[in-house]
N, C-alpha and C. Protein backbone atom coordinates (compact mmCIF):
# COMPACT_ATOMS: atom_id res chain seq x y z
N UNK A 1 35.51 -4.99 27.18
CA UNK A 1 34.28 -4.25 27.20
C UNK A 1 33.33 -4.83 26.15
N UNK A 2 32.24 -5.28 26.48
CA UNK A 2 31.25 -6.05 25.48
C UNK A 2 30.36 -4.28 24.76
N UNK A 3 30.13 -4.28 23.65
CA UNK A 3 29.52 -3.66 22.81
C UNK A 3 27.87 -4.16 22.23
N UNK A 4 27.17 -3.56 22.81
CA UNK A 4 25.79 -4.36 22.34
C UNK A 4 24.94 -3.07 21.14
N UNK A 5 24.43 -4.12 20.19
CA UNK A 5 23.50 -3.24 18.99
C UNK A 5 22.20 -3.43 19.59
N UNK A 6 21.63 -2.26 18.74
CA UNK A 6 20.17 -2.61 18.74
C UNK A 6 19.71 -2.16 16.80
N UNK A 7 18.94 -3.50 16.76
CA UNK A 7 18.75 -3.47 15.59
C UNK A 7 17.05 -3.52 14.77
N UNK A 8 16.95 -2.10 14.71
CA UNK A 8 15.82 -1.90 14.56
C UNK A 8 15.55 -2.13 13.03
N UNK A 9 14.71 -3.53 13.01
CA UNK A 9 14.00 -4.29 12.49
C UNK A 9 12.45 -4.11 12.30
N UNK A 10 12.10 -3.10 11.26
CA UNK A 10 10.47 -3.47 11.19
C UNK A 10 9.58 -4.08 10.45
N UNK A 11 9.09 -5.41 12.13
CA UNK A 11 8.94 -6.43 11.40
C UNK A 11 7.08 -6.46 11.27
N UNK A 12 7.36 -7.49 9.77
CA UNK A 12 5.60 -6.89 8.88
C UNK A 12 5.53 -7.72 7.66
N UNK A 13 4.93 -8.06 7.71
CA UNK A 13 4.40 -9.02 6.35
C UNK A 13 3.54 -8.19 5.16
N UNK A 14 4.04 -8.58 4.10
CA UNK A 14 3.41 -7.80 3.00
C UNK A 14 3.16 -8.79 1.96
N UNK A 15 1.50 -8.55 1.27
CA UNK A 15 0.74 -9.35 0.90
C UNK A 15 0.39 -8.43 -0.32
N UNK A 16 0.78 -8.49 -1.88
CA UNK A 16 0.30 -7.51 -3.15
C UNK A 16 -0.88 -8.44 -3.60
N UNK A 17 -1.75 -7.28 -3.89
CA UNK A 17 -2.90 -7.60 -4.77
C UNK A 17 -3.23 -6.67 -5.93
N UNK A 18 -3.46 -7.57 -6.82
CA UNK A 18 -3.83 -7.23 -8.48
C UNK A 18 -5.15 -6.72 -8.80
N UNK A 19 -6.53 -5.67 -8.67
CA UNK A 19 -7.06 -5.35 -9.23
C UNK A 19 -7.30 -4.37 -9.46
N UNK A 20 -8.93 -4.62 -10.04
CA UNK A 20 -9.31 -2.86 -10.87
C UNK A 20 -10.16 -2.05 -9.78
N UNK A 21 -10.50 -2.35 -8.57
CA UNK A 21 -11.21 -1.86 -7.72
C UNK A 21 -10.70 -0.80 -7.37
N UNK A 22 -11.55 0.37 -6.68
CA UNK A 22 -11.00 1.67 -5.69
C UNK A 22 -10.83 0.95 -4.30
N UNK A 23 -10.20 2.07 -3.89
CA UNK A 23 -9.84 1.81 -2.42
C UNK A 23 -10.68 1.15 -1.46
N UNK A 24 -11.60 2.19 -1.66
CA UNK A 24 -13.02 1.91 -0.75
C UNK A 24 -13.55 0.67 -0.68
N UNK A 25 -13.98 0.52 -2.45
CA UNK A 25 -14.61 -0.48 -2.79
C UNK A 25 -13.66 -2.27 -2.43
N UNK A 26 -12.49 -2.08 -2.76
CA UNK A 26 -11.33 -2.90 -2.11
C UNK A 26 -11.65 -3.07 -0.08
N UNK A 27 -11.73 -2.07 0.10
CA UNK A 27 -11.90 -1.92 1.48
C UNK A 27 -12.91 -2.75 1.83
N UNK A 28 -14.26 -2.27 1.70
CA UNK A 28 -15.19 -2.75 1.56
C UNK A 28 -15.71 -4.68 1.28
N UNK A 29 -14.95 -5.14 0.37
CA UNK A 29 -14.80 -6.31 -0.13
C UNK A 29 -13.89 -7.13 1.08
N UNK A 30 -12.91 -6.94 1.23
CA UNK A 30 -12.39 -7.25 2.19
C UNK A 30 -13.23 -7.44 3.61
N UNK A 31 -13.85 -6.60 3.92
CA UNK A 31 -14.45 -6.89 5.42
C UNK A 31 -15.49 -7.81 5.20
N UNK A 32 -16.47 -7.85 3.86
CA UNK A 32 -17.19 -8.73 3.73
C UNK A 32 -16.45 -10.13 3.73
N UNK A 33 -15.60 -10.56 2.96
CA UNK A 33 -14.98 -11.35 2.86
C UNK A 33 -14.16 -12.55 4.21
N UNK A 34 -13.12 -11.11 4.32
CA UNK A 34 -12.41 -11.57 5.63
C UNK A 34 -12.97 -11.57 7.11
N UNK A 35 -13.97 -10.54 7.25
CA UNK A 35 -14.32 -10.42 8.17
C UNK A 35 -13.29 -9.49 9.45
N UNK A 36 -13.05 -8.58 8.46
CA UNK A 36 -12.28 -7.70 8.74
C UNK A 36 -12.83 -6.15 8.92
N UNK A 37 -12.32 -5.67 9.64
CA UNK A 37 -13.20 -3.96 9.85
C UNK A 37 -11.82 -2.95 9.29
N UNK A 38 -11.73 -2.96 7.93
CA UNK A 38 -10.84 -1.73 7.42
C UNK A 38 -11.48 -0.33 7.61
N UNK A 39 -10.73 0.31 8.11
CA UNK A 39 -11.74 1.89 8.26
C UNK A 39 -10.60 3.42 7.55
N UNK A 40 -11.15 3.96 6.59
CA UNK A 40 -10.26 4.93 6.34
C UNK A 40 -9.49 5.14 7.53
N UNK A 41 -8.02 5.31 7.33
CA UNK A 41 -6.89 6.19 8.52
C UNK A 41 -7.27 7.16 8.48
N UNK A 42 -6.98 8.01 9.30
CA UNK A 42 -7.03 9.81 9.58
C UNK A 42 -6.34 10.52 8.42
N UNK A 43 -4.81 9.86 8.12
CA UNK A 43 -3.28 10.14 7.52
C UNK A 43 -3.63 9.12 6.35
N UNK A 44 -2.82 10.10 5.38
CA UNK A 44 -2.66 9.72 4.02
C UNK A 44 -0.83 9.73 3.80
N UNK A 45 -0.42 8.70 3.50
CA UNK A 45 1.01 8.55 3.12
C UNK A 45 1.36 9.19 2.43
N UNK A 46 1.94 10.88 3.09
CA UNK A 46 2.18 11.87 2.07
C UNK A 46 4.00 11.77 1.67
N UNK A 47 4.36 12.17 0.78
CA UNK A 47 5.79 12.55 0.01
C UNK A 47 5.42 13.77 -0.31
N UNK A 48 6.29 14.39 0.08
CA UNK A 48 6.97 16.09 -0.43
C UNK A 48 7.79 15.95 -1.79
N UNK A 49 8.68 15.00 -1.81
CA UNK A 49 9.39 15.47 -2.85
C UNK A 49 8.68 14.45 -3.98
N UNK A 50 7.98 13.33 -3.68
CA UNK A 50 7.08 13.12 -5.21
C UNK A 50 6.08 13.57 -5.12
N UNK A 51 5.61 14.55 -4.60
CA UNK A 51 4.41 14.76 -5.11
C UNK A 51 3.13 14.03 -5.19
N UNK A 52 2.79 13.21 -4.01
CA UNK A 52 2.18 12.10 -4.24
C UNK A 52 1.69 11.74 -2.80
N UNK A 53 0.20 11.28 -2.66
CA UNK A 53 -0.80 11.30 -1.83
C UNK A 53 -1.10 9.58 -1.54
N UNK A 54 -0.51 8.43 -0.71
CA UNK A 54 -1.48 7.38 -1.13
C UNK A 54 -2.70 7.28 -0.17
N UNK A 55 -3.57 7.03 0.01
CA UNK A 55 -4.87 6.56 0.96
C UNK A 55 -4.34 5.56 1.63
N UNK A 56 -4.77 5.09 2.81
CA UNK A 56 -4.61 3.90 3.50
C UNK A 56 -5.85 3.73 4.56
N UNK A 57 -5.95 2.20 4.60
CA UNK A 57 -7.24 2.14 5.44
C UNK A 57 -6.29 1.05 6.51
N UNK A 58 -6.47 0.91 7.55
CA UNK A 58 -6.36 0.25 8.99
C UNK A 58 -7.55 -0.42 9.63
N UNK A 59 -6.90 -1.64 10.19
CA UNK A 59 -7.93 -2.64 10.43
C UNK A 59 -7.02 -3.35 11.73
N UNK A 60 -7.33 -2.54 13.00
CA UNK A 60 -6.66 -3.04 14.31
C UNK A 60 -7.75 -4.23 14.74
N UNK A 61 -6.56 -5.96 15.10
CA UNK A 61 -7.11 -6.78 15.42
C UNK A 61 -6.57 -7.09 16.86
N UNK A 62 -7.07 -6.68 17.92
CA UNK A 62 -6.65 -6.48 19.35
C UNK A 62 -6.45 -8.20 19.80
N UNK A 63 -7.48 -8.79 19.04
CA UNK A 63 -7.27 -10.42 19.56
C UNK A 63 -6.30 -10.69 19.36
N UNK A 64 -5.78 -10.72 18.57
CA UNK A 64 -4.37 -11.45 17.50
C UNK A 64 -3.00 -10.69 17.76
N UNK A 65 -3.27 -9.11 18.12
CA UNK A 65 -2.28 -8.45 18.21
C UNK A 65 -1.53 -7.68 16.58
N UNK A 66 -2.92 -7.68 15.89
CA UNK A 66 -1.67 -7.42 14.42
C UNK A 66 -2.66 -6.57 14.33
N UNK A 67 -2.12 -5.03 13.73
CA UNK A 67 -2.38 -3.99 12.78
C UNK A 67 -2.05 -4.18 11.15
N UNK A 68 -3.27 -4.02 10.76
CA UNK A 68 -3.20 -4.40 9.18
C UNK A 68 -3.50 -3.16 8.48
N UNK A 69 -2.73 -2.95 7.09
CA UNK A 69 -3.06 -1.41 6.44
C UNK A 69 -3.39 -1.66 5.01
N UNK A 70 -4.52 -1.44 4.64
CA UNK A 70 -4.33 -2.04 2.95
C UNK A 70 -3.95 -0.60 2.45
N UNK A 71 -2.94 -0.48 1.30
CA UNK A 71 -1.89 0.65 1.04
C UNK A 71 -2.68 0.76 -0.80
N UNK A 72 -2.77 1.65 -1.12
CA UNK A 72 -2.34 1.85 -2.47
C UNK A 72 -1.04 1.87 -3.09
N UNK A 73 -0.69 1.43 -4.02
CA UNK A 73 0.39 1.84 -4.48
C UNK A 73 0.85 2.38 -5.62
N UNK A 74 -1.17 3.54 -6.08
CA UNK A 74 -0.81 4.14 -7.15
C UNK A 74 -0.87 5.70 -6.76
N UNK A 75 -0.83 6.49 -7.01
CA UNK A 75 -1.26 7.59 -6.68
C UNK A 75 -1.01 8.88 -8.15
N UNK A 76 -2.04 9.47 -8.65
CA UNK A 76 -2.08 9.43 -10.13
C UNK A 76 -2.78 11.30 -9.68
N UNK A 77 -1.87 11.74 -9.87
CA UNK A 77 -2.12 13.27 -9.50
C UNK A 77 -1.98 14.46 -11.26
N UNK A 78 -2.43 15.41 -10.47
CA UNK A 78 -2.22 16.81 -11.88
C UNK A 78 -1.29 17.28 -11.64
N UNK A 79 -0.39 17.38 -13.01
CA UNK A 79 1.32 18.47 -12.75
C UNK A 79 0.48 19.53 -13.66
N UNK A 80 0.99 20.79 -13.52
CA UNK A 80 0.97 22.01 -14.36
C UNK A 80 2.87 21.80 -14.62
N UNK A 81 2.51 22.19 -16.33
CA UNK A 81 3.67 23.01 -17.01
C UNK A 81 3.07 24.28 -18.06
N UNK A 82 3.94 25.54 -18.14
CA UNK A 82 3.72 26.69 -18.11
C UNK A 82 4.29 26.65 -19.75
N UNK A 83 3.92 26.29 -20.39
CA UNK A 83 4.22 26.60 -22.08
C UNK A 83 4.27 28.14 -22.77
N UNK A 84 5.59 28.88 -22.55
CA UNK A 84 5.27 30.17 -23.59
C UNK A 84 5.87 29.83 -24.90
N UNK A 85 4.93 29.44 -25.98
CA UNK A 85 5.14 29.49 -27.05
C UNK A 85 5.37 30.78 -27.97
N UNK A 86 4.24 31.69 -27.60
CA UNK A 86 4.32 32.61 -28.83
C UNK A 86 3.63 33.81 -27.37
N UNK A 87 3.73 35.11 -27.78
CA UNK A 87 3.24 36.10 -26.81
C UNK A 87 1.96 35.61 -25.66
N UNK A 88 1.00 34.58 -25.84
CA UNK A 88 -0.01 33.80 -24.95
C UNK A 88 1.08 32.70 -23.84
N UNK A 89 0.58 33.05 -22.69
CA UNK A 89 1.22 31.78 -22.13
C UNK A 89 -0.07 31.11 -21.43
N UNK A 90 0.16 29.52 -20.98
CA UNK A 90 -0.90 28.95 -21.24
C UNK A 90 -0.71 27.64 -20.21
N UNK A 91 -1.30 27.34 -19.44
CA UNK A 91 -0.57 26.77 -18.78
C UNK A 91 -1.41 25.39 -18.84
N UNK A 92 -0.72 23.89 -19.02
CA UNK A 92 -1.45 22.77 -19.61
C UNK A 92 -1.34 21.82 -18.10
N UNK A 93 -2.01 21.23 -18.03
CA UNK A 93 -2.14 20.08 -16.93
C UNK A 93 -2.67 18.81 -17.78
N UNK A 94 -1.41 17.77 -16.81
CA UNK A 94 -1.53 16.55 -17.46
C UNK A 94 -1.53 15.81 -16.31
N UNK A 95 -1.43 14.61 -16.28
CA UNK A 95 -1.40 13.93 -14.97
C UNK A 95 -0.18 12.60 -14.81
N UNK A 96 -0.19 12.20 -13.98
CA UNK A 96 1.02 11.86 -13.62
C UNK A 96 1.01 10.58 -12.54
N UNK A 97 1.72 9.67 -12.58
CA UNK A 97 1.03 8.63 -11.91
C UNK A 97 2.22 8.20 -11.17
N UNK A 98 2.37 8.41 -9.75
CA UNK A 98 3.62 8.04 -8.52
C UNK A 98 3.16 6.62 -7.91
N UNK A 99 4.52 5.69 -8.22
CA UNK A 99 4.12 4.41 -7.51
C UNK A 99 4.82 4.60 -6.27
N UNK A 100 4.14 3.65 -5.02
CA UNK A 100 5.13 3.88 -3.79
C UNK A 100 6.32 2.96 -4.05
N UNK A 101 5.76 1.58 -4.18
CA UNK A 101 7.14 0.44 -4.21
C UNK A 101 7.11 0.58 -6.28
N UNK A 102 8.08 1.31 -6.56
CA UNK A 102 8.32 1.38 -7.80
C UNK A 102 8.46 0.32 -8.60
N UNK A 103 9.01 -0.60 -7.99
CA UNK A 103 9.72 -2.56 -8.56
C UNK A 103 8.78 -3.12 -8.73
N UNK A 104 7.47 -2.43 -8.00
CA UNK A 104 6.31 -3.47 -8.03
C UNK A 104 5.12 -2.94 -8.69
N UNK A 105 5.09 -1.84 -10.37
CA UNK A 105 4.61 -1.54 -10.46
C UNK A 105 3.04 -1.87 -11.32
N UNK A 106 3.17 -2.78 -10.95
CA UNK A 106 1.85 -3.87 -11.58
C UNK A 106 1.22 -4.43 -10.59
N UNK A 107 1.86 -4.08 -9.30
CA UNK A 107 0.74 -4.47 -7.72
C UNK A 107 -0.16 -3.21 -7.84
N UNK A 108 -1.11 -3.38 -7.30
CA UNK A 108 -2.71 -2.35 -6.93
C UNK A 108 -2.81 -1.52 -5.85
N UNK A 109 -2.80 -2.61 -4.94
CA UNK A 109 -2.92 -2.25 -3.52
C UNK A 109 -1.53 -3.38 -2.81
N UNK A 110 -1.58 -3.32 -1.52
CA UNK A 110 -0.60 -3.67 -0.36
C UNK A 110 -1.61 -4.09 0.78
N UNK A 111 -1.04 -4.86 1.32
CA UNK A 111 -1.65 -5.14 2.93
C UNK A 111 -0.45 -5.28 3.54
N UNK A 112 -0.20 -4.38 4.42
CA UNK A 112 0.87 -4.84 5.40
C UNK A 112 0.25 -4.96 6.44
N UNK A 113 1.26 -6.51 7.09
CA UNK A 113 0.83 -6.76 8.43
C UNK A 113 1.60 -6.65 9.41
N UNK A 114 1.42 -5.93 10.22
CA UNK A 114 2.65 -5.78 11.37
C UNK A 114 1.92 -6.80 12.68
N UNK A 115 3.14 -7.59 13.25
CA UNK A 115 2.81 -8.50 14.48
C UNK A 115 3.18 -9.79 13.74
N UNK A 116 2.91 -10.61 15.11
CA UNK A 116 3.33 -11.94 14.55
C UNK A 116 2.06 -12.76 14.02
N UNK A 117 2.53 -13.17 12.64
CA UNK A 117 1.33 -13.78 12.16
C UNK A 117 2.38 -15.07 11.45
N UNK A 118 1.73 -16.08 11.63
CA UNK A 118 2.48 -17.65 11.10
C UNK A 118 2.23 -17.43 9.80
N UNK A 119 3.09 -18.54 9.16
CA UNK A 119 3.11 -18.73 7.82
C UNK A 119 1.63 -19.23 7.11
N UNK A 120 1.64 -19.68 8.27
CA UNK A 120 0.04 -20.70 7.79
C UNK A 120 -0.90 -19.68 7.82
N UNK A 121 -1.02 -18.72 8.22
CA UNK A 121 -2.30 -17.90 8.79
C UNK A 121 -2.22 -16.88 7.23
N UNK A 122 -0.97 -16.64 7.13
CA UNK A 122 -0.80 -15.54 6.12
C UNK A 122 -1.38 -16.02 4.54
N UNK A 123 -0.64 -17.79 4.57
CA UNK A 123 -1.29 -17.75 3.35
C UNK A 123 -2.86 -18.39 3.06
N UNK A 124 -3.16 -18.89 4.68
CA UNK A 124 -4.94 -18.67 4.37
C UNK A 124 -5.31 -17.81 3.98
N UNK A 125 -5.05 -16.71 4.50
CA UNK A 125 -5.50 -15.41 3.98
C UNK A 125 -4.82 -15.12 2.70
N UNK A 126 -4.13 -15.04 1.70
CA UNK A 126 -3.59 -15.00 0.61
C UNK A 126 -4.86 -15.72 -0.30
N UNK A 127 -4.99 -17.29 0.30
CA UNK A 127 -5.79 -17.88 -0.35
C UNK A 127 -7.22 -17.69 -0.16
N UNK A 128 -7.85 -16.64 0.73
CA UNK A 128 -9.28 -16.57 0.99
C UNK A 128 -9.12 -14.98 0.05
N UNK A 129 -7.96 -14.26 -0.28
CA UNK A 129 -8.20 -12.92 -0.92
C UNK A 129 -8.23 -13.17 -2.38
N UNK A 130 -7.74 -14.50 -2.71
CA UNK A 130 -7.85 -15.01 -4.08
C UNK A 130 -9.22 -15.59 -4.52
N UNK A 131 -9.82 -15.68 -3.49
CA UNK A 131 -11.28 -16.76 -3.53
C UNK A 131 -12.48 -15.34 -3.89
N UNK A 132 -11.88 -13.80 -3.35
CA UNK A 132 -12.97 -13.06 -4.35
C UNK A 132 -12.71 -12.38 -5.34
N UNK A 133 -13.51 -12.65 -6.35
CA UNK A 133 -13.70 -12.81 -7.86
C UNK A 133 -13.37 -10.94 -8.26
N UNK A 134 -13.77 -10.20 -7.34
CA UNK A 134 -12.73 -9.03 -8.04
C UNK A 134 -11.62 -8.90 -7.81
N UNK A 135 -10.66 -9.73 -7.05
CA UNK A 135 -8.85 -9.68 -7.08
C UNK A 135 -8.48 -10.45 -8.20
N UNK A 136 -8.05 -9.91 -8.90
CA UNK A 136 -7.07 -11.26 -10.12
C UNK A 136 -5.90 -12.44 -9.40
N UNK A 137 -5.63 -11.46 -8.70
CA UNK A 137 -4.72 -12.39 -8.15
C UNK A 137 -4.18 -11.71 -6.75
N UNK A 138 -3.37 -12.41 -5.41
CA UNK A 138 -2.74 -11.57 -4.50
C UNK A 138 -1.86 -13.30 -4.16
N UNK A 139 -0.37 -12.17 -3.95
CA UNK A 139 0.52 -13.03 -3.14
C UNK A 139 1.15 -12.59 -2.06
N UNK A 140 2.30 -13.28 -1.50
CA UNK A 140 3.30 -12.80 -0.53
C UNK A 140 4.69 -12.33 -1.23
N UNK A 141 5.22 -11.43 -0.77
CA UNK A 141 5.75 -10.56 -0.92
C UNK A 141 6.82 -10.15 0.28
N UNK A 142 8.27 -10.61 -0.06
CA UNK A 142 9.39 -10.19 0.95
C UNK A 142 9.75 -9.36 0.87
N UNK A 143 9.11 -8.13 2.30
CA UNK A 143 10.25 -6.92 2.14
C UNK A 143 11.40 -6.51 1.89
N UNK A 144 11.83 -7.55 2.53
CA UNK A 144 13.13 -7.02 2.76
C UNK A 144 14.22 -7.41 1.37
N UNK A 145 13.04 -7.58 0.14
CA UNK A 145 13.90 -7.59 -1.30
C UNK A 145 13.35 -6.52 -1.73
N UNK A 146 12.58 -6.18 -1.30
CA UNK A 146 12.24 -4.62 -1.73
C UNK A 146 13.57 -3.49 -1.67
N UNK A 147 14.19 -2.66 -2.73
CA UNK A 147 14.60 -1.46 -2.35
C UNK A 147 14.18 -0.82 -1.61
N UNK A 148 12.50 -0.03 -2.25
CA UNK A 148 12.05 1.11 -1.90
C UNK A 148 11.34 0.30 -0.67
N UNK A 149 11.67 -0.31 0.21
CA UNK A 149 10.45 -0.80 1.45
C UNK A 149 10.72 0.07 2.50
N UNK A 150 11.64 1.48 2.48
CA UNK A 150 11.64 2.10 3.41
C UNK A 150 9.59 3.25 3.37
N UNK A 151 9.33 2.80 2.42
CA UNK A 151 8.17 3.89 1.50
C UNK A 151 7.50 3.28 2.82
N UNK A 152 7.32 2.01 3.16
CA UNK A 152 6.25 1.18 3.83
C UNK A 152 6.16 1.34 5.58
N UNK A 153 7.68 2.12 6.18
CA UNK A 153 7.37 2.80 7.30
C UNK A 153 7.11 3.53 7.67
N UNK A 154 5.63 3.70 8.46
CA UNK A 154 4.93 4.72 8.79
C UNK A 154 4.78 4.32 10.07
């Protein structure tokens, strides 16, 4: 009797970039640049148990066949803790900063690319996201040395 798997593989290229930009403004730069149409998602990459919200923008390229997501990977929220010191209780908020890929906590943002995209194509683009002057830097990046790269299926 032959036994067959199925081995669900999700396959996606991931590209970290280094700066001080917001989302938007990241967003934004990018389409000028690449010539890309990033548009806020509907859905925000929520976690229940961290506590933690990231943004994501989507940029469907129907020619090519690849869905692209530029990801945050900070997300920097308010905790309340309830201090009774003396008969006043008082309750202090501080803030708190959840990375998605934890290992990588000096990446900014993420681009994942899902579909088939060549080696060559990926690191043109690596090298055209390095060519504007607000990224410090962006490389490639193997999921599948990632621990936390389950964070990255959505």
């Amino acid at each position: 009797m032959q036994i067959h798997s199925l081995d669900l593989v999700d396959d996606y290229s991931l590209i970290g970039i280094h700066t001080s930009e917001e989302d938007y403004r990241l967003a934004y730069l990018l389409n000028s640049n690449l010539h890309t149409k990033f548009t806020r998602s509907k859905f925000n990459l929520d976690f229940e148990n961290k506590n933690a919200s990231f943004p994501i923008f989507e940029f469907i390229n129907e020619k090519k066949q690849l869905t692209s997501y530029l990801i945050s990977n900070k997300s920097i929220g308010n905790t309340s803790a309830n201090s009774t010191v003396n008969l006043f209780s008082k309750d202090e908020f501080f803030s708190s900063t959840t990375y998605l890929i934890r290992e990588k906590k000096n990446v900014d943002y993420f681009i994942k690319i899902e579909g088939e995209i060549s080696t060559v194509e990926l690191y043109r683009t690596i090298e055209k996201l390095n060519q504007i002057n607000q990224i410090v830097t962006s490389y490639h990046i193997n999921p599948l040395k990632l621990s936390s790269k389950d964070f990255l299926i959505f």
